[in-house]
N, C-alpha and C. Protein backbone atom coordinates (compact mmCIF):
# COMPACT_ATOMS: atom_id res chain seq x y z
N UNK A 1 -29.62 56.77 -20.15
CA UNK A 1 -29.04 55.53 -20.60
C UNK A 1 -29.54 54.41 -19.71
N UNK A 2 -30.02 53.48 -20.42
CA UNK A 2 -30.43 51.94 -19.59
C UNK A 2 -29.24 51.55 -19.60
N UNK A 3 -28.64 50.83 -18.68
CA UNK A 3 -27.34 50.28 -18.43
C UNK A 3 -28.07 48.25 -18.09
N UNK A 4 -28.01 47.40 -18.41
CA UNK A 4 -28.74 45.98 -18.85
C UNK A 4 -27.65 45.39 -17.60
N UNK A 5 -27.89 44.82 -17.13
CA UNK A 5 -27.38 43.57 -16.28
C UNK A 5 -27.32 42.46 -17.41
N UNK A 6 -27.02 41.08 -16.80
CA UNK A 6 -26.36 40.24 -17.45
C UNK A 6 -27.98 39.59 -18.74
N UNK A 7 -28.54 39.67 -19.77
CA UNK A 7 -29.55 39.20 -20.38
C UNK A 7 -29.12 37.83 -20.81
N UNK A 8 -30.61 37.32 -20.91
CA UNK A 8 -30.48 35.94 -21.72
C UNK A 8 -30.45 36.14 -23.11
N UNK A 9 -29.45 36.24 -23.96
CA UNK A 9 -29.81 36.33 -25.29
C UNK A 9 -28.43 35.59 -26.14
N UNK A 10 -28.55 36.03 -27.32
CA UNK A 10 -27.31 35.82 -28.10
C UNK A 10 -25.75 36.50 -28.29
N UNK A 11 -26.09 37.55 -27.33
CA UNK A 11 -24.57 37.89 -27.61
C UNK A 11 -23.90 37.50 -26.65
N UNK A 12 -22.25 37.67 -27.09
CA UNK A 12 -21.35 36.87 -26.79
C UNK A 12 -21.61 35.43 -27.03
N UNK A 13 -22.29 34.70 -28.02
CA UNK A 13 -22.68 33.32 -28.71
C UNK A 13 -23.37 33.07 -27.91
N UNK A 14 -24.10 33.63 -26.46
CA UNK A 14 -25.08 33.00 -25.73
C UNK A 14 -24.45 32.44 -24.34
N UNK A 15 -23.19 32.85 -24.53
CA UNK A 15 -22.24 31.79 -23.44
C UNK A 15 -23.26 32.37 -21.83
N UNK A 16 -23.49 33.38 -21.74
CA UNK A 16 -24.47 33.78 -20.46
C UNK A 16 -26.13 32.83 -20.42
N UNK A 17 -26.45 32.41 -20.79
CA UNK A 17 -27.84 31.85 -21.84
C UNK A 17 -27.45 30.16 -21.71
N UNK A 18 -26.54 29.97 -22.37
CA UNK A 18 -26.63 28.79 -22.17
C UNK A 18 -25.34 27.75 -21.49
N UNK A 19 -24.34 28.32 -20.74
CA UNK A 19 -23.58 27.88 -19.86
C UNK A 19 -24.54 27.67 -18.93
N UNK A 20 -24.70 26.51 -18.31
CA UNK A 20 -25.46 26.41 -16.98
C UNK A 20 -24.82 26.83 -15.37
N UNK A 21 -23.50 26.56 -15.51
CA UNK A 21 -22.95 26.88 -14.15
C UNK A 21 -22.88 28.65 -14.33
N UNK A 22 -22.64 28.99 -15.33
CA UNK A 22 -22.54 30.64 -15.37
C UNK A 22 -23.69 31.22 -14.97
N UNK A 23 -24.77 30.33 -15.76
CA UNK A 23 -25.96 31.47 -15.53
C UNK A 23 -26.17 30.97 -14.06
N UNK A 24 -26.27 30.11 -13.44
CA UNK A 24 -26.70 29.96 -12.07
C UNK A 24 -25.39 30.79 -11.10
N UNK A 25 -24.45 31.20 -11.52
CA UNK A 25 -23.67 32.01 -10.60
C UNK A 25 -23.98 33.62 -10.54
N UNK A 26 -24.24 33.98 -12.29
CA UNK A 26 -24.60 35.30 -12.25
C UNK A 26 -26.01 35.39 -11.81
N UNK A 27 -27.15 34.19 -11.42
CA UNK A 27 -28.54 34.86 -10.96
C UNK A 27 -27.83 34.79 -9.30
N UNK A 28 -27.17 34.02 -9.14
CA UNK A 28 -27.08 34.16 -7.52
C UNK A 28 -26.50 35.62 -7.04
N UNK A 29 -25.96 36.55 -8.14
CA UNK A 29 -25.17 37.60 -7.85
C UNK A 29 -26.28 38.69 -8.01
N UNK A 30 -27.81 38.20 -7.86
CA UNK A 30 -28.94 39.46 -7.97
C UNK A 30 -29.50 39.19 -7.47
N UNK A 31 -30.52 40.19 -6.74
CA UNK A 31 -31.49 40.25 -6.10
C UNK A 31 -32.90 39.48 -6.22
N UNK A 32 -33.20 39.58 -7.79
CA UNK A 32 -34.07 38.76 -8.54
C UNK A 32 -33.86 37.13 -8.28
N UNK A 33 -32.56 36.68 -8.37
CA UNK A 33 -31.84 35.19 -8.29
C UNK A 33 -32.22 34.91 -9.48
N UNK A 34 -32.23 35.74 -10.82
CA UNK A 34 -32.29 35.19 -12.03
C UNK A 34 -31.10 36.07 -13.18
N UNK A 35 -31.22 35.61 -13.98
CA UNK A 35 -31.05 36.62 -14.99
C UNK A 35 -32.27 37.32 -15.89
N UNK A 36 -31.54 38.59 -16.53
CA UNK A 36 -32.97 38.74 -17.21
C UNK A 36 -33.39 38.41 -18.54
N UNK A 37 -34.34 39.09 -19.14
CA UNK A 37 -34.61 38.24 -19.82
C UNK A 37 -35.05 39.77 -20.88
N UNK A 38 -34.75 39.27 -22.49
CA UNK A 38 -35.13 40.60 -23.26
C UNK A 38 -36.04 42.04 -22.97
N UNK A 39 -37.36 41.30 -22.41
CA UNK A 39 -38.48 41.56 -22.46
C UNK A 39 -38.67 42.34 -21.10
N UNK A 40 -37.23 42.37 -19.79
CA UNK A 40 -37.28 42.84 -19.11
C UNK A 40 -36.28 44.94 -19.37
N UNK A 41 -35.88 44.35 -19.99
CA UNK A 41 -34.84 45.61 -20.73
C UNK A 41 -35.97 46.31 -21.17
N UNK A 42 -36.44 45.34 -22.62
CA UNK A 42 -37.89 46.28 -23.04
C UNK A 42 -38.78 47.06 -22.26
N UNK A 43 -39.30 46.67 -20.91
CA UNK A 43 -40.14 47.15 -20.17
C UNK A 43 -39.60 48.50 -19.51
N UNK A 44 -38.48 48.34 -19.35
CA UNK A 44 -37.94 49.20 -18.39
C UNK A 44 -37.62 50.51 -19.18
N UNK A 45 -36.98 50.40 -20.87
CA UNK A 45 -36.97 51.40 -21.41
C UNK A 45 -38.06 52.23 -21.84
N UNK A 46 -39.31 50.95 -22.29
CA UNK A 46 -40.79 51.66 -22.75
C UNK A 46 -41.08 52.48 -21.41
N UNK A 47 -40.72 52.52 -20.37
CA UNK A 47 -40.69 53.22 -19.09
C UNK A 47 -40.72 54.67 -18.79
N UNK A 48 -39.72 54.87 -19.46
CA UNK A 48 -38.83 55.98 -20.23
C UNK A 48 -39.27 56.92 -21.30
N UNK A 49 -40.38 56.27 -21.97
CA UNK A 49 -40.70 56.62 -23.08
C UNK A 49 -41.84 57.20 -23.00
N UNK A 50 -42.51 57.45 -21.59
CA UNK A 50 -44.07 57.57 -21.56
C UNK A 50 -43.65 58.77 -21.60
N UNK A 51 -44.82 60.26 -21.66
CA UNK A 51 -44.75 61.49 -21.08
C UNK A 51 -43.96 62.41 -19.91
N UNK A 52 -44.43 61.65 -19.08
CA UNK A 52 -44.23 62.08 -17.67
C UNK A 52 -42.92 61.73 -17.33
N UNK A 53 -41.88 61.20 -18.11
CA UNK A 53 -40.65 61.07 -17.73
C UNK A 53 -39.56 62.28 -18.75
N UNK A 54 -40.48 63.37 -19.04
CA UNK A 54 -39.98 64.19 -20.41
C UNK A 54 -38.53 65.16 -19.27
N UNK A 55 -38.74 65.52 -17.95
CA UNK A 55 -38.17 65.99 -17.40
C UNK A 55 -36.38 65.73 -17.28
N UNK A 56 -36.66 64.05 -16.81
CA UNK A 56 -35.35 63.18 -16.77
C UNK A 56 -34.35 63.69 -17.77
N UNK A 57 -33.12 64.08 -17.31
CA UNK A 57 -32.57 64.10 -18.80
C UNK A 57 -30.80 63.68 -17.53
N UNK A 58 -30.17 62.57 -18.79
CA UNK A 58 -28.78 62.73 -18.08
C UNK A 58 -28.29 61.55 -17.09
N UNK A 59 -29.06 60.52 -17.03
CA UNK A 59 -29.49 59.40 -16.02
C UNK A 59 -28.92 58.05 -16.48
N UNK A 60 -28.35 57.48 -15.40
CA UNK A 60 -27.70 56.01 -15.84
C UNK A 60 -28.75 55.18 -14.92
N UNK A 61 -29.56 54.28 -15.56
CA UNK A 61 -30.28 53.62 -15.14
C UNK A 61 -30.07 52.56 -15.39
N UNK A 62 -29.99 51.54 -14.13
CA UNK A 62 -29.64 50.17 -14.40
C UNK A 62 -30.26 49.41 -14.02
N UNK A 63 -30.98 48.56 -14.88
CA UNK A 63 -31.83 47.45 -14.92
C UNK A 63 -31.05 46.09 -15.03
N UNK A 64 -30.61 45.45 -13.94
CA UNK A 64 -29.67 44.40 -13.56
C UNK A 64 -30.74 42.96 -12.74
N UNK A 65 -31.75 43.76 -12.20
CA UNK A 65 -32.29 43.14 -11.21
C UNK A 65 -31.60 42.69 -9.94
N UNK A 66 -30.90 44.01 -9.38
CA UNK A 66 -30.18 43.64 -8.24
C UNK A 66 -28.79 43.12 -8.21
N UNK A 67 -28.31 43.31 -9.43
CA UNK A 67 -27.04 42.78 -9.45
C UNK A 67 -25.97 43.37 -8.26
N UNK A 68 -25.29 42.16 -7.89
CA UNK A 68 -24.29 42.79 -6.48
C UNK A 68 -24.96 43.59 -5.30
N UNK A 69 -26.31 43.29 -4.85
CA UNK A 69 -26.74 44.32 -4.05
C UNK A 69 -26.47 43.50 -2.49
């Protein structure tokens, strides 16, 4: 399971996306100092998907970019 940190997108109407004081509180709460962004979820699952990860089974993986670290 990919477990997503806070994304820029449309759900919840975007209120993460396009509140400005929110999103600048939740990038300050990561390592990155951003939020992420679709295309970072994407990467991380196509990750997952190659061969050599056929072993993995059972895994909470969280792609947050450092959230709370």
């Amino acid at each position: 399971m990919v477990a997503a940190g806070a994304i820029e997108t449309d759900f919840g109407g975007g209120v993460v996306r396009d509140v400005v004081r929110l999103n600048q509180y939740i990038a300050s709460q990561t390592g990155m100092s951003r939020l992420g962004l679709p295309n970072d979820i994407g990467g991380a699952i196509s990750s997952l998907l190659v061969g050599e990860m056929g072993w993995m089974t059972g895994q909470r993986i969280e792609a947050s970019g450092g959230m709370f670290l």
